[in-house]
C-alpha atoms as a PDB file:
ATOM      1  CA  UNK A   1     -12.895  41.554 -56.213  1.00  0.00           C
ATOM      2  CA  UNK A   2      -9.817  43.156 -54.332  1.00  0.00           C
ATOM      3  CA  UNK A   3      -9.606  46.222 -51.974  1.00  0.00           C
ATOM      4  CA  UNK A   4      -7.766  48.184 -54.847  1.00  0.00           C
ATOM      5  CA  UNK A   5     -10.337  47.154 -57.612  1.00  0.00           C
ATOM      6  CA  UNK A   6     -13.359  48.437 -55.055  1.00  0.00           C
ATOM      7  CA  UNK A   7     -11.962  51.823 -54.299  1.00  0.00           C
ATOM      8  CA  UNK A   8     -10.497  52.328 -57.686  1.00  0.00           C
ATOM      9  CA  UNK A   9     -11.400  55.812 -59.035  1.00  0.00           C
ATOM     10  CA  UNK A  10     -14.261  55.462 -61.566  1.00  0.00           C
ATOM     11  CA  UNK A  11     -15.491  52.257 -60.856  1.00  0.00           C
ATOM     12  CA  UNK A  12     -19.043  51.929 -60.542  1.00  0.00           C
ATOM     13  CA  UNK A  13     -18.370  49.851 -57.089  1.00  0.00           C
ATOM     14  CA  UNK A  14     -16.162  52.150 -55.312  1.00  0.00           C
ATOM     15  CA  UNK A  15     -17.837  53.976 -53.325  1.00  0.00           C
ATOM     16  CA  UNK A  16     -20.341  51.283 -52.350  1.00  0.00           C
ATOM     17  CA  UNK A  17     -17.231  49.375 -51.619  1.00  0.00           C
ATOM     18  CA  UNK A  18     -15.230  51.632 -49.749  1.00  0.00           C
ATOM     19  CA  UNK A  19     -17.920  52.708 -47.467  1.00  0.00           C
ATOM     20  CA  UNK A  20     -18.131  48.371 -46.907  1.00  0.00           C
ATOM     21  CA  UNK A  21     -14.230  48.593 -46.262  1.00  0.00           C
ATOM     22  CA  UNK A  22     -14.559  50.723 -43.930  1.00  0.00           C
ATOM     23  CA  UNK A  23     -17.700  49.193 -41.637  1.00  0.00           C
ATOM     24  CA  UNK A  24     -15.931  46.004 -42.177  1.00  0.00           C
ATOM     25  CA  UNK A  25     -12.492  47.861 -40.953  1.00  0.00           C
ATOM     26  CA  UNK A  26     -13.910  49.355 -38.098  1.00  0.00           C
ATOM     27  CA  UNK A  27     -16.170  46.758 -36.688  1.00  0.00           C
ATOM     28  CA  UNK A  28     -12.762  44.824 -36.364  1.00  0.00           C
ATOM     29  CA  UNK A  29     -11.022  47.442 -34.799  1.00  0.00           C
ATOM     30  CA  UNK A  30     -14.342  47.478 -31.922  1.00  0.00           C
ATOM     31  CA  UNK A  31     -13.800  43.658 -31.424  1.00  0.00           C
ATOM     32  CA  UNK A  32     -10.163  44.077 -30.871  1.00  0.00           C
ATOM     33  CA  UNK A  33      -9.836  46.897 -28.683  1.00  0.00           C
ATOM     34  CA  UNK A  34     -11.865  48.000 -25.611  1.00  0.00           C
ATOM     35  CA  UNK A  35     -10.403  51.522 -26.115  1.00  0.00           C
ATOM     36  CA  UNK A  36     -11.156  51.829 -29.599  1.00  0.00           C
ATOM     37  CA  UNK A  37     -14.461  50.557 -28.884  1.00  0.00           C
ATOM     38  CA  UNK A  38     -15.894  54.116 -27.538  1.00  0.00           C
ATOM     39  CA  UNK A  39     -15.221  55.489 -30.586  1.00  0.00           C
ATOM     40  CA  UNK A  40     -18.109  56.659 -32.683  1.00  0.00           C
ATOM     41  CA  UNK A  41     -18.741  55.606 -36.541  1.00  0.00           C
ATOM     42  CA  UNK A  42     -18.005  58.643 -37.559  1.00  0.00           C
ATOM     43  CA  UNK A  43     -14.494  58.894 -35.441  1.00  0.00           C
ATOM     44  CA  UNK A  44     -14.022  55.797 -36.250  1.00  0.00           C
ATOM     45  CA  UNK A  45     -13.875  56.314 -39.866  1.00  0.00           C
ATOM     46  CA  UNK A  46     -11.417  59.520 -39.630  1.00  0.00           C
ATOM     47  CA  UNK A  47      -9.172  57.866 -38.011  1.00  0.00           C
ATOM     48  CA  UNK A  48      -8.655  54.500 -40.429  1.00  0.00           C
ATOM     49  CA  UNK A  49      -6.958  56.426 -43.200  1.00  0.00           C
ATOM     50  CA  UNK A  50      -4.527  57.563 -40.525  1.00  0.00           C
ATOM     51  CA  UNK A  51      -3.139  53.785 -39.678  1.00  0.00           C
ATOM     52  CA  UNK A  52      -0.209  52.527 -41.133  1.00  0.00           C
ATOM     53  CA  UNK A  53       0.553  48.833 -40.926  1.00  0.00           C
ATOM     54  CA  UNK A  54       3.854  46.846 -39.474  1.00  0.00           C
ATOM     55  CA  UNK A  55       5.532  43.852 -39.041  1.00  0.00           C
ATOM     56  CA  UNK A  56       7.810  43.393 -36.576  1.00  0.00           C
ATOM     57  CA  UNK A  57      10.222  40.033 -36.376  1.00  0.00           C
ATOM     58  CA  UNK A  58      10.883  38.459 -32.975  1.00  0.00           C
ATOM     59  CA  UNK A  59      13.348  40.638 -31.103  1.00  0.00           C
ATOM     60  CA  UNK A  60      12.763  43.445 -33.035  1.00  0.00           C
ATOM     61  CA  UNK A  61      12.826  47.260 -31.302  1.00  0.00           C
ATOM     62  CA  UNK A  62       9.430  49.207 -31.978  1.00  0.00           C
ATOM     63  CA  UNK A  63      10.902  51.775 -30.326  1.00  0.00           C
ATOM     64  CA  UNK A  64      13.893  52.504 -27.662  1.00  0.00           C
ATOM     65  CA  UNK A  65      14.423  54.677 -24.717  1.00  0.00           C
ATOM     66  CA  UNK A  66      15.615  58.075 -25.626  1.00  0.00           C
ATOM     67  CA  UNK A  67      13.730  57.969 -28.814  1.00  0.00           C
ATOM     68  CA  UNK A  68      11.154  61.183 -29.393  1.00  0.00           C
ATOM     69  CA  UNK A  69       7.237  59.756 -29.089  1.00  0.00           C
ATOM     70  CA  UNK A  70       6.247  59.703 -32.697  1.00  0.00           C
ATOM     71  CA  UNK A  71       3.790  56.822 -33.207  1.00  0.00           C
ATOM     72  CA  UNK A  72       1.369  55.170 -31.065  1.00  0.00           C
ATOM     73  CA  UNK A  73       0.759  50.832 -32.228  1.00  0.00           C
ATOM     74  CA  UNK A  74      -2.460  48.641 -31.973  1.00  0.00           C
ATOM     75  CA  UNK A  75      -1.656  45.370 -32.055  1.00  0.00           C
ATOM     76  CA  UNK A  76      -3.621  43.575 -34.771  1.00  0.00           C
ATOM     77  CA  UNK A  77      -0.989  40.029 -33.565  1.00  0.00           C
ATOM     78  CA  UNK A  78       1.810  38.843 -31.622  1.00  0.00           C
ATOM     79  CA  UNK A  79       2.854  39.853 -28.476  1.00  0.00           C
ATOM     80  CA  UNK A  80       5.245  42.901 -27.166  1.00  0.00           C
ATOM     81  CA  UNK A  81       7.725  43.361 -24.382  1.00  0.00           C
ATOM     82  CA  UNK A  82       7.834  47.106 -22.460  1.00  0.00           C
ATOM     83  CA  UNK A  83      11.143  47.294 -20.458  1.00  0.00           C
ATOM     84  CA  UNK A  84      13.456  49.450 -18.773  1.00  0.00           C
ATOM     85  CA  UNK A  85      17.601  48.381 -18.783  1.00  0.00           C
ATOM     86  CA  UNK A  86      19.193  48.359 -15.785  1.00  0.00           C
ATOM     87  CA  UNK A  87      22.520  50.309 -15.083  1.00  0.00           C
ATOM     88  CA  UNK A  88      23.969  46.563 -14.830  1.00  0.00           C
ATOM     89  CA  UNK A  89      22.192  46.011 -18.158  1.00  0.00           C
ATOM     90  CA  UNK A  90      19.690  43.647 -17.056  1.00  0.00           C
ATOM     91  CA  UNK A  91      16.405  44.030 -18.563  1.00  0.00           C
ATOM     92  CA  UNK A  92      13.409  44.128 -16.177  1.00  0.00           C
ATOM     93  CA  UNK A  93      10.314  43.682 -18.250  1.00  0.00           C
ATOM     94  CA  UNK A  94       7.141  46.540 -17.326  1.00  0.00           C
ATOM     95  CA  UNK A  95       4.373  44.977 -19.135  1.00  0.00           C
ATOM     96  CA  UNK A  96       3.793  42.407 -22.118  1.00  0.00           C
ATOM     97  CA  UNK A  97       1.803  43.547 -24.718  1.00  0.00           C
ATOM     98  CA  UNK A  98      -0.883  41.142 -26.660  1.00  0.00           C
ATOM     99  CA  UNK A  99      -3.125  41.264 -29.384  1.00  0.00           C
ATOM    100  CA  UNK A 100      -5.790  43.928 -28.814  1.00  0.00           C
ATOM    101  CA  UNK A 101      -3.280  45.750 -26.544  1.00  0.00           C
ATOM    102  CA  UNK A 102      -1.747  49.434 -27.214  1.00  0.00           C
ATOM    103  CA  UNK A 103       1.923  50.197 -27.084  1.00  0.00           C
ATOM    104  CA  UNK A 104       3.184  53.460 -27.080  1.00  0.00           C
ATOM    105  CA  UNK A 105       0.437  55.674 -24.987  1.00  0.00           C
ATOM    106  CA  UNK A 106       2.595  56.475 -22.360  1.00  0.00           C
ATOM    107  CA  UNK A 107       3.889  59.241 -24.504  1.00  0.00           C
ATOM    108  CA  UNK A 108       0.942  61.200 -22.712  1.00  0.00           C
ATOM    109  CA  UNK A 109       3.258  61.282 -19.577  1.00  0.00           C
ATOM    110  CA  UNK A 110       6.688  60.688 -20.920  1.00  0.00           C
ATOM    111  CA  UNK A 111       6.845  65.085 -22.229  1.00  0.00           C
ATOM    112  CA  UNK A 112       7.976  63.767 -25.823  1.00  0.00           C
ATOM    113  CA  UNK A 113      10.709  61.439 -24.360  1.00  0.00           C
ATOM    114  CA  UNK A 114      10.332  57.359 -24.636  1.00  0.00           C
ATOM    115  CA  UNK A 115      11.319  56.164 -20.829  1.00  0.00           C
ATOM    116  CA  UNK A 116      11.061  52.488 -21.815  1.00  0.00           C
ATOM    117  CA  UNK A 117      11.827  50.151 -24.928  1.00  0.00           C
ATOM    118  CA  UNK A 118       9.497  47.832 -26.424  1.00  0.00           C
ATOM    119  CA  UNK A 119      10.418  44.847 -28.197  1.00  0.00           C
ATOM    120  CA  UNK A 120       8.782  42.238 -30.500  1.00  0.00           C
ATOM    121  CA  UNK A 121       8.594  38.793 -28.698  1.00  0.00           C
ATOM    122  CA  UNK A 122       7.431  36.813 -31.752  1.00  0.00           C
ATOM    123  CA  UNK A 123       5.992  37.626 -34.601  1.00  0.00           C
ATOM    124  CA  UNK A 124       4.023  40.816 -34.576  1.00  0.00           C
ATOM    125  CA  UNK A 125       1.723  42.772 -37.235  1.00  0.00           C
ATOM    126  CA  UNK A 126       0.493  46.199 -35.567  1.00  0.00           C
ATOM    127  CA  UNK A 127      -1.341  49.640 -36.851  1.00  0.00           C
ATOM    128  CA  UNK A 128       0.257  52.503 -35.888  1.00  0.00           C
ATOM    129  CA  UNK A 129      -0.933  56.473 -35.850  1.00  0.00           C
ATOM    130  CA  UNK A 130       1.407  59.448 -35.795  1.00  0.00           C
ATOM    131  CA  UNK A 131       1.258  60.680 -32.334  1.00  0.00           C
ATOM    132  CA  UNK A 132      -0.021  63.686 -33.753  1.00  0.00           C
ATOM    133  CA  UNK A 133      -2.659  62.492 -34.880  1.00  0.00           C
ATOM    134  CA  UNK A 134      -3.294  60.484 -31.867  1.00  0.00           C
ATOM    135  CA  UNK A 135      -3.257  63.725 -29.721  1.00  0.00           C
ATOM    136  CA  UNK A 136      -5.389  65.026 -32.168  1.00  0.00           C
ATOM    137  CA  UNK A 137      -8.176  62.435 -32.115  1.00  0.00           C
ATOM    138  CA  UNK A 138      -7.789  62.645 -28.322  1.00  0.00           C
ATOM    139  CA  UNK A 139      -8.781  66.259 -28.087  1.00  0.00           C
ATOM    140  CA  UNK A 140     -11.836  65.823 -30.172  1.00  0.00           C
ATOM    141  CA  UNK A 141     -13.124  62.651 -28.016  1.00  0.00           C
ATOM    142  CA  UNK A 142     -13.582  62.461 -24.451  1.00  0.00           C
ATOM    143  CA  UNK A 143     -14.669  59.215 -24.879  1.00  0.00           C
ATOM    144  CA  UNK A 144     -11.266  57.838 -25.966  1.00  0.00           C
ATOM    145  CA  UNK A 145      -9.620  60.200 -23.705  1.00  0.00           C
ATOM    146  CA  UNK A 146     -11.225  58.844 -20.941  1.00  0.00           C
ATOM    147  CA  UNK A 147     -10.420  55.391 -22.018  1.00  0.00           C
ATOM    148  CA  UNK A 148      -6.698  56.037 -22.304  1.00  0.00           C
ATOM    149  CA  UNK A 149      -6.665  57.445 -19.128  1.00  0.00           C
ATOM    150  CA  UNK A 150      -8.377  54.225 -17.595  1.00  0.00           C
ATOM    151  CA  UNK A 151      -5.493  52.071 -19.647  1.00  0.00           C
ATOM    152  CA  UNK A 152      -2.516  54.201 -18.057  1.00  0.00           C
ATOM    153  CA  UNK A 153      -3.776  54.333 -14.451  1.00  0.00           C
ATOM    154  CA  UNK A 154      -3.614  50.296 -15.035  1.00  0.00           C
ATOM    155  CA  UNK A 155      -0.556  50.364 -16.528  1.00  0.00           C
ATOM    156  CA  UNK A 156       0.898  52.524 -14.283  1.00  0.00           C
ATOM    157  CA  UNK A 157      -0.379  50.753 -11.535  1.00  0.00           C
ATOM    158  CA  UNK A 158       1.038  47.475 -12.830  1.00  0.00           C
ATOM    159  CA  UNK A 159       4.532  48.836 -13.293  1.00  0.00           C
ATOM    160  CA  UNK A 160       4.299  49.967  -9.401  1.00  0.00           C
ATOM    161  CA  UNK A 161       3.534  46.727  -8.273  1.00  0.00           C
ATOM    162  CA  UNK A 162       6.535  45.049 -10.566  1.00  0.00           C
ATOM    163  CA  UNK A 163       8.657  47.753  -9.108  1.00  0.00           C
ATOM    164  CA  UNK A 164       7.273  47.573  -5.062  1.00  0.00           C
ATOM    165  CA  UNK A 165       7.816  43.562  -5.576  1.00  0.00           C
ATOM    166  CA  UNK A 166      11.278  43.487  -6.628  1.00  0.00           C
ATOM    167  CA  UNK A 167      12.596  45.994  -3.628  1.00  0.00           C
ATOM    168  CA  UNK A 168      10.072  44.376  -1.194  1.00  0.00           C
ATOM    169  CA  UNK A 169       9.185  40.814  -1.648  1.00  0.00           C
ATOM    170  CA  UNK A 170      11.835  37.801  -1.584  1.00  0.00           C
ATOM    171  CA  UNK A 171      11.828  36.195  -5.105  1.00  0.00           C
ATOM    172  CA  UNK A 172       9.632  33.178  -4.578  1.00  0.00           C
ATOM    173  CA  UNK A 173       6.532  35.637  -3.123  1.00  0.00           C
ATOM    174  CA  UNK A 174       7.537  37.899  -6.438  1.00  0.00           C
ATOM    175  CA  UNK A 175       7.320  35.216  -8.663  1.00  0.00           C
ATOM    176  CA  UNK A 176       3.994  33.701  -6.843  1.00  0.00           C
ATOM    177  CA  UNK A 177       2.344  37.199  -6.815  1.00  0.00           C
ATOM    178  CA  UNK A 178       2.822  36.911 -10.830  1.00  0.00           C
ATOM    179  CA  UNK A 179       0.690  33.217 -11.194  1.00  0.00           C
ATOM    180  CA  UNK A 180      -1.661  34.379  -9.366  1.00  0.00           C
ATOM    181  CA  UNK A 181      -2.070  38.078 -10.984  1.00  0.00           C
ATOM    182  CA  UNK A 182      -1.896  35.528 -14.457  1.00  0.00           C
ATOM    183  CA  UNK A 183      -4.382  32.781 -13.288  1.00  0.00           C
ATOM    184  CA  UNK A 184      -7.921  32.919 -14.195  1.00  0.00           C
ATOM    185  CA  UNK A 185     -10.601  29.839 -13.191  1.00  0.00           C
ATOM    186  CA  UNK A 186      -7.421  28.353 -11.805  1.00  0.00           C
ATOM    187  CA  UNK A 187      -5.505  28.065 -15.186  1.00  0.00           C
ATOM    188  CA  UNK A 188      -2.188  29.968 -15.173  1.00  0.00           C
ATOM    189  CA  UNK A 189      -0.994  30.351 -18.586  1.00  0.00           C
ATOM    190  CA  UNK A 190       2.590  31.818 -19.141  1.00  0.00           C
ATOM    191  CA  UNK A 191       2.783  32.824 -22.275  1.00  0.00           C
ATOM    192  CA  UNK A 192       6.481  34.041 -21.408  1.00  0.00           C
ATOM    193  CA  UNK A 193       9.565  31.897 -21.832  1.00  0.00           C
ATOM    194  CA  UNK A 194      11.398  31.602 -18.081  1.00  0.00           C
ATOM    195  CA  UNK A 195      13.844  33.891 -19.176  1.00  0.00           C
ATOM    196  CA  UNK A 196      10.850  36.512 -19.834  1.00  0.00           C
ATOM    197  CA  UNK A 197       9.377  35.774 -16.314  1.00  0.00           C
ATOM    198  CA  UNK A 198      12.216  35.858 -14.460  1.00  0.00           C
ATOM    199  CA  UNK A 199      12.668  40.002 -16.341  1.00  0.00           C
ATOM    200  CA  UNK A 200       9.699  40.444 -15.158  1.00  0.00           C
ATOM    201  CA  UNK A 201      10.334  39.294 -11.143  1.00  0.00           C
ATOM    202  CA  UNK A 202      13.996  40.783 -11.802  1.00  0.00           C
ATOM    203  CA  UNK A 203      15.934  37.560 -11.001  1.00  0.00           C
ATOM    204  CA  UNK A 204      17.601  34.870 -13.207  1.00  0.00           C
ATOM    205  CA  UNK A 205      15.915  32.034 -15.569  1.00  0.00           C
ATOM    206  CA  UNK A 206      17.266  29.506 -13.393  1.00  0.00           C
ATOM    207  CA  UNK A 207      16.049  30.989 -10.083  1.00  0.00           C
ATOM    208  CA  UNK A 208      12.904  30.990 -11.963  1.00  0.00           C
ATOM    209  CA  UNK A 209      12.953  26.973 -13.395  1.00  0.00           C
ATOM    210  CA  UNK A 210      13.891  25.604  -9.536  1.00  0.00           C
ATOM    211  CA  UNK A 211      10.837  27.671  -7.910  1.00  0.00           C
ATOM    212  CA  UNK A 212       8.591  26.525 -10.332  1.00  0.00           C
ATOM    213  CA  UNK A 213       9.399  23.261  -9.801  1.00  0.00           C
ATOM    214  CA  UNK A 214       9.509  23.525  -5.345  1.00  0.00           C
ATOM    215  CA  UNK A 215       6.150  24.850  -6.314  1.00  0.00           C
ATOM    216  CA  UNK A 216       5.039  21.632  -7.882  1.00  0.00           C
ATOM    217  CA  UNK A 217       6.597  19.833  -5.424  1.00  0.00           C
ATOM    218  CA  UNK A 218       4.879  21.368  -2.569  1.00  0.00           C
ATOM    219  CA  UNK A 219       1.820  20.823  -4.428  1.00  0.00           C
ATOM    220  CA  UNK A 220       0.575  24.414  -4.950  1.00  0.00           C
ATOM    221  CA  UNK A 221       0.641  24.102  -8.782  1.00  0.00           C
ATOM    222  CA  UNK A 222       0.904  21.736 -11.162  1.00  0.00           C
ATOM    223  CA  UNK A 223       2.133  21.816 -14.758  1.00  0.00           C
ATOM    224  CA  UNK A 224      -0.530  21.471 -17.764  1.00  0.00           C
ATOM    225  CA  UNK A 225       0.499  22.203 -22.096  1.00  0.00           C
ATOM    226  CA  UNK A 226       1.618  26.031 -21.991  1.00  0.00           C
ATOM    227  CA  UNK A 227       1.487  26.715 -18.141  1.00  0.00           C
ATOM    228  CA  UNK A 228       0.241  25.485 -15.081  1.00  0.00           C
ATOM    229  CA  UNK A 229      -3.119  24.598 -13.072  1.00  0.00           C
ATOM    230  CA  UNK A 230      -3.681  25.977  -9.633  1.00  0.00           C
ATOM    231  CA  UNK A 231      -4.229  22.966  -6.942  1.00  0.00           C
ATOM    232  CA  UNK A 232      -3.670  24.800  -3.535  1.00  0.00           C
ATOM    233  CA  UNK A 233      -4.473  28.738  -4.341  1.00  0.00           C
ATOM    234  CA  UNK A 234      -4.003  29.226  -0.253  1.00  0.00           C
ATOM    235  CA  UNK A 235      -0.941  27.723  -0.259  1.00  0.00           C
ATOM    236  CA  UNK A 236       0.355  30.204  -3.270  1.00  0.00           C
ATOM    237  CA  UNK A 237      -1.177  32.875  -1.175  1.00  0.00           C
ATOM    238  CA  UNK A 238       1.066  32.050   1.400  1.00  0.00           C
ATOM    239  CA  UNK A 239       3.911  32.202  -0.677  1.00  0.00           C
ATOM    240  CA  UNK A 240       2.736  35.597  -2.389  1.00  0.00           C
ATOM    241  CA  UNK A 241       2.288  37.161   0.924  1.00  0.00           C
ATOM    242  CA  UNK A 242       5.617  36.276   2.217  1.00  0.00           C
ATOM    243  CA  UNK A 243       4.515  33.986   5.085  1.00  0.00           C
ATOM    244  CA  UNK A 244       6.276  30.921   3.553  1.00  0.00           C
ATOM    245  CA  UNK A 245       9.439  31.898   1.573  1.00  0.00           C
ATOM    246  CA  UNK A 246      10.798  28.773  -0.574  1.00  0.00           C
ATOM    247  CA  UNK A 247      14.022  28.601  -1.356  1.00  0.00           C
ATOM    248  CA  UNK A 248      15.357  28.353  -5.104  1.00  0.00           C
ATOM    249  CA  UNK A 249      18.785  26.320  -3.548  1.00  0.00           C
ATOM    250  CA  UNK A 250      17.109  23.310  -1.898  1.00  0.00           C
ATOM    251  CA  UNK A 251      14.727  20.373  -3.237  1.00  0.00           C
ATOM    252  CA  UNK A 252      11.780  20.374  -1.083  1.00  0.00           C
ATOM    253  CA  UNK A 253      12.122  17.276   1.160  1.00  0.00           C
ATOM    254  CA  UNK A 254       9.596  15.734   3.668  1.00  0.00           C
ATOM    255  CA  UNK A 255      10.261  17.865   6.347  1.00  0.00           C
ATOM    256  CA  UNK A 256       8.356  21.613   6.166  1.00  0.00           C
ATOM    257  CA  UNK A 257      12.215  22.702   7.530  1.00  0.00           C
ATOM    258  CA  UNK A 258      13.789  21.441   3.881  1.00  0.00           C
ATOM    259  CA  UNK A 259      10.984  23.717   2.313  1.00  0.00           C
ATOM    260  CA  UNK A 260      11.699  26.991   3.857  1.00  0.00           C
ATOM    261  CA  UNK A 261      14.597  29.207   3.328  1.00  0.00           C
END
């Protein structure tokens, strides 16, 4: 039986059905999302009727800098970019959005105004709430409020580091900072393209490739399907902290001068 034919006025199932819908709706939505997992059953069900679902193709613009806050995305698949352009119209990449993730929120902080853009990077299917409504809800749960507040301190907190990095740290301790931050049991996995890393370390894809690979070579990672394992985590320490800066230029030879800019 579909969706429509359960909920269809007059039909002996529909309210059995719809009231199944909706547990089956928003125990989903508590598996996918941390935030929208201090929600009650009861907030939980006012605020189902309010989501609207998207797709978004790869490259595509949720939303722009400049543009007014109106709508606040869960993503139910894919992946999306936040960014800032740069007056020399580089992008530098903020945060990358995955399934589970919220995009949007910042409109707590941004007084109406988008600051960033946010961008599809592959194929993406999201719910979205007005913002309205979102500010709503927000009011009437302290819960959630709470939780969104948690979320932007991280986020904000994140962006901070990207931008302390790129004004502070040579590119090679940026770009080892990143594998580690993205490591977990010693598995790095990427899940950027090295043009999408290097907008998020502010330097160039190729810059990116030729560290990657002195990295390998010194033996501090090594490459694995879809990103990289960790073999000397001190070693990538060193390089994160700025106490061994590797060139991008030079092939690491057997001398430790070869490997140091």
């Amino acid at each position: 039986m579909t969706t429509e034919a359960l909920t269809r006025p007059g039909s002996a199932a529909a309210p059995r059905g719809h009231q199944a819908l909706q547990r089956s709706i928003a125990w989903y939505l508590r598996q996918l999302s941390r935030v929208l997992n201090v929600l009650s059953d009861e907030e939980l069900e006012r605020l189902i009727p309010m989501l609207t679902e998207r797709s978004f193709r790869p490259r595509q613009v949720l939303f722009a800098a400049g543009d007014p806050a109106e709508r606040v995305y869960l993503l139910l698949k894919g992946r999306v970019k936040i960014y800032q352009v740069a007056e020399n119209g580089k992008e530098i990449i903020l945060d990358v959005v995955g399934k589970g993730g919220i995009v949007g929120d910042m409109a707590i902080v941004e007084d109406g105004e988008r600051t960033a853009c946010a961008a599809a990077i592959d194929e993406t299917v999201a719910v979205s709430i007005t913002w309205e409504d979102f500010s709503h809800l927000l009011q009437q749960s302290p819960k959630l409020g709470f939780a969104m507040m948690e979320l932007m301190a991280r986020r904000l907190a994140g962006m901070q580091r990207t931008f302390m990095n790129i004004v502070s740290k040579p590119v090679s301790a940026r770009l080892a900072d990143t594998l580690l931050n993205r490591q977990e049991e010693g598995v790095i996995q990427l899940g950027l393209t090295h043009q999408e890393l290097a907008q998020t370390i502010g330097t160039s894809r190729e810059t990116v490739t030729a560290l990657l690979s002195r990295f390998g070579a010194l033996g501090a990672i090594a490459p694995i399907p879809d990103g990289y394992r960790v073999v000397d985590e001190d070693l990538l320490d060193d390089i994160a902290n700025g106490d061994l800066a590797v060139s991008p230029r030079h092939p690491v030879g057997s001398q430790a001068g070869s490997m140091i800019s």
